[in-house]
C-alpha atoms as a PDB file:
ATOM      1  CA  UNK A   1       8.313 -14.238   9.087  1.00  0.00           C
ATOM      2  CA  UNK A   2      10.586 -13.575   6.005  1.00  0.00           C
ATOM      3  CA  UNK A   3       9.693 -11.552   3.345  1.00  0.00           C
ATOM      4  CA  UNK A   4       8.498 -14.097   0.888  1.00  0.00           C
ATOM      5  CA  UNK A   5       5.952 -14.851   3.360  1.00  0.00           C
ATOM      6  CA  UNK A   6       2.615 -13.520   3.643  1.00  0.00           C
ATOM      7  CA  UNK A   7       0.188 -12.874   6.415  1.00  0.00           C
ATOM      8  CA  UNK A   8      -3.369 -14.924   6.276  1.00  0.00           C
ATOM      9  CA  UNK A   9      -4.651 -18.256   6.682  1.00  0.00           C
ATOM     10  CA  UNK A  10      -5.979 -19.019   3.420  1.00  0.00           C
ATOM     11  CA  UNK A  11      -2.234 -18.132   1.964  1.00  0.00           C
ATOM     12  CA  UNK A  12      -0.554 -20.431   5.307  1.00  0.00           C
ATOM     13  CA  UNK A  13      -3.036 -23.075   4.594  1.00  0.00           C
ATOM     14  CA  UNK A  14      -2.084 -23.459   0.487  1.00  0.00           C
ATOM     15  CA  UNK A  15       1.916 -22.794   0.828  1.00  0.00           C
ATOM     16  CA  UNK A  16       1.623 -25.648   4.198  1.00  0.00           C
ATOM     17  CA  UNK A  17      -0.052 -27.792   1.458  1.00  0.00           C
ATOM     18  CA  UNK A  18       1.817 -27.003  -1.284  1.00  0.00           C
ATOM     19  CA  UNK A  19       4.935 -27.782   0.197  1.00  0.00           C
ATOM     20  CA  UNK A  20       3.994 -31.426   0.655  1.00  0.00           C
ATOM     21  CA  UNK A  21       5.093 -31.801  -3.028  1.00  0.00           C
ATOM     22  CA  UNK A  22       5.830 -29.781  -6.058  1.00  0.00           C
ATOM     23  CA  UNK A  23       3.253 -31.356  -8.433  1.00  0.00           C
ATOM     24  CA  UNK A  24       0.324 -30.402  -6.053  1.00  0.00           C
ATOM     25  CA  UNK A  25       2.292 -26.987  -5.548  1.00  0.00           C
ATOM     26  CA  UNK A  26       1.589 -26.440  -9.398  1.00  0.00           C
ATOM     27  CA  UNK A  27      -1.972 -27.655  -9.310  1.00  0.00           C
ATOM     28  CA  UNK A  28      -2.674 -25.335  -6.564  1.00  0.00           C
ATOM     29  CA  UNK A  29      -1.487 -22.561  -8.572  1.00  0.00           C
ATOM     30  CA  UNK A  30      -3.668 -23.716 -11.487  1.00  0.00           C
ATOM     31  CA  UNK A  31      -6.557 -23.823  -8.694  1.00  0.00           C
ATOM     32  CA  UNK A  32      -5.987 -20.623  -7.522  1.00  0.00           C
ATOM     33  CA  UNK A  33      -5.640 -18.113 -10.644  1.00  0.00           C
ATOM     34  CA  UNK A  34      -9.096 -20.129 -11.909  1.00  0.00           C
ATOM     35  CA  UNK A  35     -11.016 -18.956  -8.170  1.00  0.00           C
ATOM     36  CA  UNK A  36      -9.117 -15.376  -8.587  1.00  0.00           C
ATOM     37  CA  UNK A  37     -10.281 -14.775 -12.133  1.00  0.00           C
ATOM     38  CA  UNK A  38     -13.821 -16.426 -11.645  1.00  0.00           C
ATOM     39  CA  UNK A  39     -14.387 -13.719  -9.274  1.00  0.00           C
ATOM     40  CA  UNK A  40     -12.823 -11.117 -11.468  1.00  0.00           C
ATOM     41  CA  UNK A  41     -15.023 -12.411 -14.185  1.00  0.00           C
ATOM     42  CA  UNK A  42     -18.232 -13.188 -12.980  1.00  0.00           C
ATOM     43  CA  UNK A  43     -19.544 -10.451 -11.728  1.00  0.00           C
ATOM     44  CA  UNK A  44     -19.689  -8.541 -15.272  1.00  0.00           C
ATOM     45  CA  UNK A  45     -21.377 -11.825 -16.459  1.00  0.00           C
ATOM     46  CA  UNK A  46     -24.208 -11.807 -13.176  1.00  0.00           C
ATOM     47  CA  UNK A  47     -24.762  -7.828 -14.032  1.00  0.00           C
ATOM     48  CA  UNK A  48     -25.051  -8.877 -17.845  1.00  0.00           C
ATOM     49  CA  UNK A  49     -27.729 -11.703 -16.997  1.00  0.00           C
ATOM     50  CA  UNK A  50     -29.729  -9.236 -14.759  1.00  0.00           C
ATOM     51  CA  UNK A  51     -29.566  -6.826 -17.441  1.00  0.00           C
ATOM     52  CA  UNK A  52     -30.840  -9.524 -20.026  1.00  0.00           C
ATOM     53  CA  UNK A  53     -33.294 -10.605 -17.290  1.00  0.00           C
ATOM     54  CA  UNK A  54     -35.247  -7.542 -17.067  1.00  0.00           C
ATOM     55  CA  UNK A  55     -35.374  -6.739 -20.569  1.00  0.00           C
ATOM     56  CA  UNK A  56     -32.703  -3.943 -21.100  1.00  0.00           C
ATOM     57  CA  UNK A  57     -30.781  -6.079 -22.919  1.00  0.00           C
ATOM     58  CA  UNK A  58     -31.730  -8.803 -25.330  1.00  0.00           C
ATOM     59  CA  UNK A  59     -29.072 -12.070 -24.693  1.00  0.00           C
ATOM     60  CA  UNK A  60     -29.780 -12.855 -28.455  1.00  0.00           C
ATOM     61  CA  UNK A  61     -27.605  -9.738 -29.575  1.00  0.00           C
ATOM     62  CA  UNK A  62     -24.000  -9.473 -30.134  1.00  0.00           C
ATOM     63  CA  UNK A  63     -23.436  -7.401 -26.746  1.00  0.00           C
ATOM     64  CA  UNK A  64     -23.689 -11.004 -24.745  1.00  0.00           C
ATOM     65  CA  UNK A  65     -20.912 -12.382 -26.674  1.00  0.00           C
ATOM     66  CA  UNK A  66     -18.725  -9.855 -27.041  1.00  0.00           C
ATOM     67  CA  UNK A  67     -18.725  -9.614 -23.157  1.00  0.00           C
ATOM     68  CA  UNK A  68     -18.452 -13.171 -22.459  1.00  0.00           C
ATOM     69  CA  UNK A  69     -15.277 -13.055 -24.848  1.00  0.00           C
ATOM     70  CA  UNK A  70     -13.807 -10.272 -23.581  1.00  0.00           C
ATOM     71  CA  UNK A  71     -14.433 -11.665 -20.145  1.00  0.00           C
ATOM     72  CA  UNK A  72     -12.512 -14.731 -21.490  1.00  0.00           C
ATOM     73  CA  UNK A  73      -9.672 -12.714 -22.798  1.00  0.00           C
ATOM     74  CA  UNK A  74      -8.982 -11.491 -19.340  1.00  0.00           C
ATOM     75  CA  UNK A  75      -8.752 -14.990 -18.163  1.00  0.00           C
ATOM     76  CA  UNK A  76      -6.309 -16.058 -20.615  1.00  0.00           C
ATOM     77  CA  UNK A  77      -4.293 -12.895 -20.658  1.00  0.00           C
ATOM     78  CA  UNK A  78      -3.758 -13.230 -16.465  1.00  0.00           C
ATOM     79  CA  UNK A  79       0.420 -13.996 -16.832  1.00  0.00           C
ATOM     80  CA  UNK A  80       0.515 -10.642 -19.331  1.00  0.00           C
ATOM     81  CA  UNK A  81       2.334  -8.641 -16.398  1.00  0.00           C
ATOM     82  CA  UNK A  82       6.356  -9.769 -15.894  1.00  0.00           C
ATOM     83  CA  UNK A  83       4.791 -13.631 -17.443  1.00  0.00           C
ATOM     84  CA  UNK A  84       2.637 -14.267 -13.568  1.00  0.00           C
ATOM     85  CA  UNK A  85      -0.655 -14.400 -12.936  1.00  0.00           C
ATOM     86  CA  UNK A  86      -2.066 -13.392  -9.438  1.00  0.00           C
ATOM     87  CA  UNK A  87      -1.418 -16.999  -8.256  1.00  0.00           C
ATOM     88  CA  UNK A  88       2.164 -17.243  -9.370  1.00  0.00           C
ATOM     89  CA  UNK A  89       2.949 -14.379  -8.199  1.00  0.00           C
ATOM     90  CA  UNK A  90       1.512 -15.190  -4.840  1.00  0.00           C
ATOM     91  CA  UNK A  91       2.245 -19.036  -4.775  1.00  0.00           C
ATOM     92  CA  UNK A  92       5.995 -18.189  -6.417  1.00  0.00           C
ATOM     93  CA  UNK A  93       6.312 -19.011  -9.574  1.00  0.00           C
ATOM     94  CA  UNK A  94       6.909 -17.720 -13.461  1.00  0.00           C
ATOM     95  CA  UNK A  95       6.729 -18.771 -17.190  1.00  0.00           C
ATOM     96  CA  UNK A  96       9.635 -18.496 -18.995  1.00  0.00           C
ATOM     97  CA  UNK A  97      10.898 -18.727 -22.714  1.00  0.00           C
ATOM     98  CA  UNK A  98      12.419 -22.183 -22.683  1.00  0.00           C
ATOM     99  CA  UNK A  99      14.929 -20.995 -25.358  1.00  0.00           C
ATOM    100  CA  UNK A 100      16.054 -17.688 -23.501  1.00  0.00           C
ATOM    101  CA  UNK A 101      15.088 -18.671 -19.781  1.00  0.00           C
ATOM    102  CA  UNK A 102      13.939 -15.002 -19.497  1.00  0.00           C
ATOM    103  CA  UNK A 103      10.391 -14.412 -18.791  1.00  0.00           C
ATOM    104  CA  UNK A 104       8.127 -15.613 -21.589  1.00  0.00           C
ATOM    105  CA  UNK A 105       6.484 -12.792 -23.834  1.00  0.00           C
ATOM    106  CA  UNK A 106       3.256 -11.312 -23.587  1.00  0.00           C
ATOM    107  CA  UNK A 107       2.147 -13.401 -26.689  1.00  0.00           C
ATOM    108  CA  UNK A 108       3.897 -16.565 -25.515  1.00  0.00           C
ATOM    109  CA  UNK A 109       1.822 -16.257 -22.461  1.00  0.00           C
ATOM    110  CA  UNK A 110      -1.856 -15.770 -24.500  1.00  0.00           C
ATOM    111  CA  UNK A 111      -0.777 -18.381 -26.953  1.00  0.00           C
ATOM    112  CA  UNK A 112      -0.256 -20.976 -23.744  1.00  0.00           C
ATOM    113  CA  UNK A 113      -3.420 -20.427 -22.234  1.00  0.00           C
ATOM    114  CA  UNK A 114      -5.481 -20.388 -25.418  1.00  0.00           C
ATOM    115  CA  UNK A 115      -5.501 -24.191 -24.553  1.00  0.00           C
ATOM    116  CA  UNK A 116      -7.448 -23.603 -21.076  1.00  0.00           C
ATOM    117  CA  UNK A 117     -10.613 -22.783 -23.057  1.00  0.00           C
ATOM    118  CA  UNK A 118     -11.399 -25.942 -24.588  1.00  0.00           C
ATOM    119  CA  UNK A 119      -9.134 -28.464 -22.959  1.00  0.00           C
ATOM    120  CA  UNK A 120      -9.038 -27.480 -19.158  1.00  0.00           C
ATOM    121  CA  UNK A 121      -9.682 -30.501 -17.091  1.00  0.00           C
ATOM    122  CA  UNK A 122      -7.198 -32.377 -19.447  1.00  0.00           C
ATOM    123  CA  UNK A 123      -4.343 -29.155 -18.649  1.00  0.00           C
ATOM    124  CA  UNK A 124      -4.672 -29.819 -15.106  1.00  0.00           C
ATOM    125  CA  UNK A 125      -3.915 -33.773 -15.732  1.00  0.00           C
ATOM    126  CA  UNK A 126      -0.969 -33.070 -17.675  1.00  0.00           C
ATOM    127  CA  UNK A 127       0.011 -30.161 -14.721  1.00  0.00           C
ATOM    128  CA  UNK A 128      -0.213 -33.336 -12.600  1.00  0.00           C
ATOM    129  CA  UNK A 129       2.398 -35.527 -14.354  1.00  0.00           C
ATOM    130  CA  UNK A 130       4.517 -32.988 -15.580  1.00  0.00           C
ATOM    131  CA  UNK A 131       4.737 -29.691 -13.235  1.00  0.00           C
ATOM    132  CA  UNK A 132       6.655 -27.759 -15.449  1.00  0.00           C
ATOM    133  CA  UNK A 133       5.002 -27.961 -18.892  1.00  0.00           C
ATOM    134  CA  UNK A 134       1.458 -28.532 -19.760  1.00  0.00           C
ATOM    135  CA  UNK A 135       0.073 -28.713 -23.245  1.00  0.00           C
ATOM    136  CA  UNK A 136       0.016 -24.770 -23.957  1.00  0.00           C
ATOM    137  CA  UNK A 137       3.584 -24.633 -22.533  1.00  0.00           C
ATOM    138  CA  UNK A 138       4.933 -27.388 -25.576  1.00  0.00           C
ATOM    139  CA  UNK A 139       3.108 -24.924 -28.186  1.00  0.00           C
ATOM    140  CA  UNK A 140       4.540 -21.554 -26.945  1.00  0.00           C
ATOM    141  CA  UNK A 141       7.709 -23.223 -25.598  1.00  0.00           C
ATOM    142  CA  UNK A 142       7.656 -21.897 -22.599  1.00  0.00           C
ATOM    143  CA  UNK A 143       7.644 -23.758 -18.793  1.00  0.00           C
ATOM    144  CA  UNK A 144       6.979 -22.511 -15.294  1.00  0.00           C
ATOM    145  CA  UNK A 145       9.974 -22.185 -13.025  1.00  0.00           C
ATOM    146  CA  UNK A 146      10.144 -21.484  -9.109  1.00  0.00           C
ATOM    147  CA  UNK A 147      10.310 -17.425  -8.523  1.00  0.00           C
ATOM    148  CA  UNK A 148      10.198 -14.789  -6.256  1.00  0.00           C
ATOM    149  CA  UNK A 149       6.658 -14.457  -4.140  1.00  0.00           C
ATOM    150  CA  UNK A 150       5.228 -11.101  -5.044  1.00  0.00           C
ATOM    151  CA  UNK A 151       2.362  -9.223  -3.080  1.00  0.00           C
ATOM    152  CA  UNK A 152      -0.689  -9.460  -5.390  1.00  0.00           C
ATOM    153  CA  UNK A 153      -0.152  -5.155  -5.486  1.00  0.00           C
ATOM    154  CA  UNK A 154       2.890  -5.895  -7.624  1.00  0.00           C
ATOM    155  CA  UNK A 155       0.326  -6.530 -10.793  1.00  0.00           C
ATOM    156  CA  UNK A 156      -0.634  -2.935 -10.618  1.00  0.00           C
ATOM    157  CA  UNK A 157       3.008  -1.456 -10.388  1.00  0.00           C
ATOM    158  CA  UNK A 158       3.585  -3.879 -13.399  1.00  0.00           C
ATOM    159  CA  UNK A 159       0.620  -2.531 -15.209  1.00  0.00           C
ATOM    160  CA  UNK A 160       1.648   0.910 -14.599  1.00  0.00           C
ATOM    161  CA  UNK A 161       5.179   0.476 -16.137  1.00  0.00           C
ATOM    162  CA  UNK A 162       3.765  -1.470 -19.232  1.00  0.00           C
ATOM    163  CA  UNK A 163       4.842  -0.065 -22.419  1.00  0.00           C
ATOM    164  CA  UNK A 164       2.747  -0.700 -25.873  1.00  0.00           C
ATOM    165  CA  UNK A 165       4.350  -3.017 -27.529  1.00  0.00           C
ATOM    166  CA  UNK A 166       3.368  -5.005 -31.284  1.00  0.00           C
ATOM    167  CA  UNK A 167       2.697  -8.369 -28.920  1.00  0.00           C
ATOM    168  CA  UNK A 168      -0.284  -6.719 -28.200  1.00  0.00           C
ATOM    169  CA  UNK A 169      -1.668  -6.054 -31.828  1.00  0.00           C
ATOM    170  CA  UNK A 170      -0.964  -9.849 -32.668  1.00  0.00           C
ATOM    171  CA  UNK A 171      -2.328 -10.880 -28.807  1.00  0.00           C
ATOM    172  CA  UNK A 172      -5.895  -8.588 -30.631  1.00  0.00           C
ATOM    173  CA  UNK A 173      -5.682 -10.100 -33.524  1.00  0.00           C
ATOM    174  CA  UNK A 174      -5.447 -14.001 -32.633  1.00  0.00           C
ATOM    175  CA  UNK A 175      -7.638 -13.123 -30.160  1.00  0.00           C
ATOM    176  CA  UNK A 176     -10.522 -12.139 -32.905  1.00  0.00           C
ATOM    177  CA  UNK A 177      -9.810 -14.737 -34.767  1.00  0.00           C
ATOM    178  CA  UNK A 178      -9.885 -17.517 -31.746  1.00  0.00           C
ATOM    179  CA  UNK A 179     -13.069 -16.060 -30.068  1.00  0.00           C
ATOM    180  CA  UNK A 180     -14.877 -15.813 -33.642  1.00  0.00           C
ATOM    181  CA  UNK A 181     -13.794 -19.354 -33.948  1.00  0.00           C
ATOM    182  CA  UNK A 182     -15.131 -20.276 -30.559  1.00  0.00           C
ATOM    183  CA  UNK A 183     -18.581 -18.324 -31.450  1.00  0.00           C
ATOM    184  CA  UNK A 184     -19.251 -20.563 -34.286  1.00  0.00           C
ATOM    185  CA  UNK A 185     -18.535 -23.706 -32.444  1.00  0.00           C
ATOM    186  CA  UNK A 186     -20.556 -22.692 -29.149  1.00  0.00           C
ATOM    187  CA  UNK A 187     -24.167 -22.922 -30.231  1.00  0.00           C
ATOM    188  CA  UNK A 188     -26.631 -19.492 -29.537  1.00  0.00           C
ATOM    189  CA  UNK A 189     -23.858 -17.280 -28.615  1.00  0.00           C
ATOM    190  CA  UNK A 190     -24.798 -15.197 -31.918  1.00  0.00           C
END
């Protein structure tokens, strides 16, 4: 076993399967980081239901939504750390600045995924004919590329070395603006 490989069916089974050919390689990625940060996510939103459940607090109040959003900015902030989320970093791949071919910003990254909130099912077609690019990859200009595998630990050591940077204050503020946006649109989440 080389070092790009990793130890575990589950992680045998996908790469076996993703091998067959690059498009479903991509998908599988796609697959994966949703299943990783559903169970990141859902959780908090179980607890938050229980808590509504039994009274201690009311779902009609702004602490529902502001957790459900925040929950949602996780998901579409998952390639923050060196432009991979969990599955590309386990699957072996990376978004890049089509312009620079380095690894696509922090803000590139959000602004890519802001797509996978209201047009998901139509990302993963469009992941399906073109591997590379899917809609939020033509607005950010940015593309996924074959990397190095990294051990899922790696997200930490990134996280660890990340430095504040003013990416982040625009990331908050189109953020606000998007999920405020969403709010209106999404009926009783006020």
């Amino acid at each position: 076993m080389n070092e790009t490989e990793y130890k575990g069916i589950l992680h045998k089974e996908v790469n076996k399967l993703a091998g067959i050919n690059p498009r479903f390689h991509r998908i599988s990625s796609m697959l994966l980081d949703h299943i990783i940060m559903t169970i990141i996510i859902v959780p908090p939103m179980i607890l938050l239901m229980i808590l509504a459940t039994n009274g201690i607090l009311e779902i009609g109040n702004r602490t529902f939504s502001v957790v459900f959003f925040f929950m949602m900015f996780i998901y579409i902030n998952k390639d923050f750390f060196n432009a991979k989320s969990p599955a590309k970093r386990i699957l072996g791949y990376q978004v890049i600045n089509r312009k620079t071919e380095n690894p696509a910003s922090e803000l590139q990254c959000f602004v890519r995924n802001l797509t996978l909130a209201v047009a998901w099912p139509l990302e993963v077609i469009i992941g399906l004919i073109n591997p590379e690019r899917r809609i939020g990859d033509f607005i950010a200009n940015t593309k996924v590329v074959v990397s190095e595998k990294e051990k899922l630990k790696t997200i930490w050591t990134d996280f660890k070395n990340k430095t504040l940077k003013l990416n982040l204050i625009g990331i908050i503020i189109i953020g606000l603006i998007y999920f405020y946006g969403l709010s209106l649109i999404i009926p009783n989440m006020n």
